[in-house]
C-alpha atoms as a PDB file:
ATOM      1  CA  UNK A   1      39.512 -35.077 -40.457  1.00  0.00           C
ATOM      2  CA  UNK A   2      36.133 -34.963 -39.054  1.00  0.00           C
ATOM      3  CA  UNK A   3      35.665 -31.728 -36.292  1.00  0.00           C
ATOM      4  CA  UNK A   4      32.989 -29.951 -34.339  1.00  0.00           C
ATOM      5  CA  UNK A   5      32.275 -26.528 -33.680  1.00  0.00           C
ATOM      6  CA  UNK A   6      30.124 -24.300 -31.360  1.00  0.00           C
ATOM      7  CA  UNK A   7      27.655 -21.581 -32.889  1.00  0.00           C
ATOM      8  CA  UNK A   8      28.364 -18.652 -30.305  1.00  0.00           C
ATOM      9  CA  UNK A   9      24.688 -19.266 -28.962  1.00  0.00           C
ATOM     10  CA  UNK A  10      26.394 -22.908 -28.131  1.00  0.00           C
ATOM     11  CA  UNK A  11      29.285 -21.692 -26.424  1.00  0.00           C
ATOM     12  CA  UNK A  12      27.625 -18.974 -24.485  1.00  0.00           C
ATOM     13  CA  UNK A  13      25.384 -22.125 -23.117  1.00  0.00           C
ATOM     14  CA  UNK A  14      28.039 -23.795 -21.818  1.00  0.00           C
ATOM     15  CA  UNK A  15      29.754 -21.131 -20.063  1.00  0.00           C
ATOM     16  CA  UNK A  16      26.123 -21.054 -18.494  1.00  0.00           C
ATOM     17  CA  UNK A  17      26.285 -24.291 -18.078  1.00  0.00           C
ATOM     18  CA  UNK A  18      29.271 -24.662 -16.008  1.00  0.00           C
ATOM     19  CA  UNK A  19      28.646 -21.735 -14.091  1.00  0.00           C
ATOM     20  CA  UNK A  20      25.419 -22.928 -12.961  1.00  0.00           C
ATOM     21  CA  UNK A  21      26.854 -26.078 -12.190  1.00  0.00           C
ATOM     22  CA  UNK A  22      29.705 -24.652 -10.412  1.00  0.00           C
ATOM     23  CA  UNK A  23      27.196 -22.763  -8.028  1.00  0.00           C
ATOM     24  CA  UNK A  24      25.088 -25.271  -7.606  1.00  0.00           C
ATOM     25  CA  UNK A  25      27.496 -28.685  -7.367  1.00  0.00           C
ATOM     26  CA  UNK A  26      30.755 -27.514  -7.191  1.00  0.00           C
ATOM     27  CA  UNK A  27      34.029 -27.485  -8.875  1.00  0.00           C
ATOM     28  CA  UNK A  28      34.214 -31.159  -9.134  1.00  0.00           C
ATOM     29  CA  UNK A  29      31.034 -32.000 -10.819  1.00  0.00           C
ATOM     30  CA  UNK A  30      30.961 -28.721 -12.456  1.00  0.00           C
ATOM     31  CA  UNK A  31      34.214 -30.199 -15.072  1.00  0.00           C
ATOM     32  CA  UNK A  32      32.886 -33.675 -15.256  1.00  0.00           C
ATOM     33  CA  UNK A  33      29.915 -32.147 -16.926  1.00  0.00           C
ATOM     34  CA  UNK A  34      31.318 -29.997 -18.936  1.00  0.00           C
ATOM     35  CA  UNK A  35      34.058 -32.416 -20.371  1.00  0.00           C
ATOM     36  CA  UNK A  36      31.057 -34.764 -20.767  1.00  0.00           C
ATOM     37  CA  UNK A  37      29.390 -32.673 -22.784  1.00  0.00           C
ATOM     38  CA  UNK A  38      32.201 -31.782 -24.891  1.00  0.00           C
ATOM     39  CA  UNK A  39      32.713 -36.129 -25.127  1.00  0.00           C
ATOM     40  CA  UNK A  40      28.815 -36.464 -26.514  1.00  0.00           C
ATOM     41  CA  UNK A  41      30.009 -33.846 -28.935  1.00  0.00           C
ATOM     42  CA  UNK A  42      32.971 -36.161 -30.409  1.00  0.00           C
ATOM     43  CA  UNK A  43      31.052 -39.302 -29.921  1.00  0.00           C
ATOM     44  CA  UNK A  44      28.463 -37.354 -32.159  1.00  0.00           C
ATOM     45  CA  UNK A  45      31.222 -36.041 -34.651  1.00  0.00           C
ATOM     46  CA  UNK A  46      32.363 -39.465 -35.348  1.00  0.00           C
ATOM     47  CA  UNK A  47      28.541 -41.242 -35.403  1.00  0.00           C
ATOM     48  CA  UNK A  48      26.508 -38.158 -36.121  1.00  0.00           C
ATOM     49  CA  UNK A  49      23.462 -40.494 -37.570  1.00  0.00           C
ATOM     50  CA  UNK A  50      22.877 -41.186 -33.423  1.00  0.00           C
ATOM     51  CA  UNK A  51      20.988 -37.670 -33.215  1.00  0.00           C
ATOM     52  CA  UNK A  52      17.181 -38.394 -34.188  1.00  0.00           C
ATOM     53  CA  UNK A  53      16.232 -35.878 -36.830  1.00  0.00           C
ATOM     54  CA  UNK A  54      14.721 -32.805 -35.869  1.00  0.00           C
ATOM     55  CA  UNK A  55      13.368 -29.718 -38.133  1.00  0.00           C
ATOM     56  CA  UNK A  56      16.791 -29.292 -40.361  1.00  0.00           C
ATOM     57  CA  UNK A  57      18.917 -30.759 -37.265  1.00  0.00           C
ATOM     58  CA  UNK A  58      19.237 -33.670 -35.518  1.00  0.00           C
ATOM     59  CA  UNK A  59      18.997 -33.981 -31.821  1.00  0.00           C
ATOM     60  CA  UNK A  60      20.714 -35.867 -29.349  1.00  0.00           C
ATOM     61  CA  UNK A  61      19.857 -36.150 -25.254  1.00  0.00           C
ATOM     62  CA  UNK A  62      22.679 -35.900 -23.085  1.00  0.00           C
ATOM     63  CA  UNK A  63      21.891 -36.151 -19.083  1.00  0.00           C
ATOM     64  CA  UNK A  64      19.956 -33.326 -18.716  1.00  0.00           C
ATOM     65  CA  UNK A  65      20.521 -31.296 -22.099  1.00  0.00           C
ATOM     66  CA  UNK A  66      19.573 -31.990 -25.759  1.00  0.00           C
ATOM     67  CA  UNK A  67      22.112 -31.071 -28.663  1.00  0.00           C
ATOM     68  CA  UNK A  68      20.806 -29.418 -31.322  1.00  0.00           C
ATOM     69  CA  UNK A  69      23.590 -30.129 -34.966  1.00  0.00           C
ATOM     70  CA  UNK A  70      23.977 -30.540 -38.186  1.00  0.00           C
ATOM     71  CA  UNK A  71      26.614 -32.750 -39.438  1.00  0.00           C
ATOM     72  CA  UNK A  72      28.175 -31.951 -42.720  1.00  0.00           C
ATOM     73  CA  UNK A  73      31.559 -33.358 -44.598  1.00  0.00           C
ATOM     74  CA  UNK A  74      34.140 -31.525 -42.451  1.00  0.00           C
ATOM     75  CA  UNK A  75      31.936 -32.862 -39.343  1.00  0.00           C
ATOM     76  CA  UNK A  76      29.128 -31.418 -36.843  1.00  0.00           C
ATOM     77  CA  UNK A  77      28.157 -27.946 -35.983  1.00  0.00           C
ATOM     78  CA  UNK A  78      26.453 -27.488 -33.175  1.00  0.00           C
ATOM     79  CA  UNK A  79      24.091 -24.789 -32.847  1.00  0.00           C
ATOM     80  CA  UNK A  80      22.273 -25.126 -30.094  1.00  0.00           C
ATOM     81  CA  UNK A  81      22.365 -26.931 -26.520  1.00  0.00           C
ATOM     82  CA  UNK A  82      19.093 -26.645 -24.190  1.00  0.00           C
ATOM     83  CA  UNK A  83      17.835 -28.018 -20.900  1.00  0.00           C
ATOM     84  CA  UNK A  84      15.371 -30.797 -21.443  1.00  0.00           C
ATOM     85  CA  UNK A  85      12.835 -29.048 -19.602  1.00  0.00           C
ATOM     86  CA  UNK A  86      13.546 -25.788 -22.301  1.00  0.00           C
ATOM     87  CA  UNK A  87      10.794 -24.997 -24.891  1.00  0.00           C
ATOM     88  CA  UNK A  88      12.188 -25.448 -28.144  1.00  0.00           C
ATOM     89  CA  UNK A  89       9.456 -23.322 -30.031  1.00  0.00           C
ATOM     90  CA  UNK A  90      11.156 -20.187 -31.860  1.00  0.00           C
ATOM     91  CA  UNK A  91      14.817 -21.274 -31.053  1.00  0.00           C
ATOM     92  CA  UNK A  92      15.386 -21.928 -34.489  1.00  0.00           C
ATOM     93  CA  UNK A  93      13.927 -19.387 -36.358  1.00  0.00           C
END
């Protein structure tokens, strides 16, 4: 059965994330972002060739973040999740 998992840089995003949202848009939006997120992830565990390749990853856009995984037998990992607007130079070193 086909999963995905969160590096801890990943997870530590999305706490940021939420919080950010949650300050800035409130409770509401805060959760429909964050379960969005988490919905790109399974649409990506299941379809994983969606993500355009990218160094040793693939990359997918999502609103105003791009997932950073690599997708594997058991399913995706992902190890990375940046703003758009986020330099991507030495994140992957």
């Amino acid at each position: 059965m086909a999963a995905y998992k969160l590096s801890r840089e990943a997870d530590r995003k999305l706490a940021e994330i939420y919080e950010y949202s949650l300050l800035n848009f409130g409770e509401a939006q805060a959760d429909k972002y964050f379960h969005s997120l988490h919905e790109a992830f399974e649409l990506l565990m299941h379809q994983p060739e969606l993500g355009r390749p990218f160094h040793e990853y693939r990359r997918h856009e999502h609103e105003a973040h791009v997932i950073f995984y690599k997708a594997d037998s058991e399913g995706i990992h992902i190890v990375r999740v940046l703003h758009k607007r986020e330099e991507t130079e030495g994140k992957f070193d």
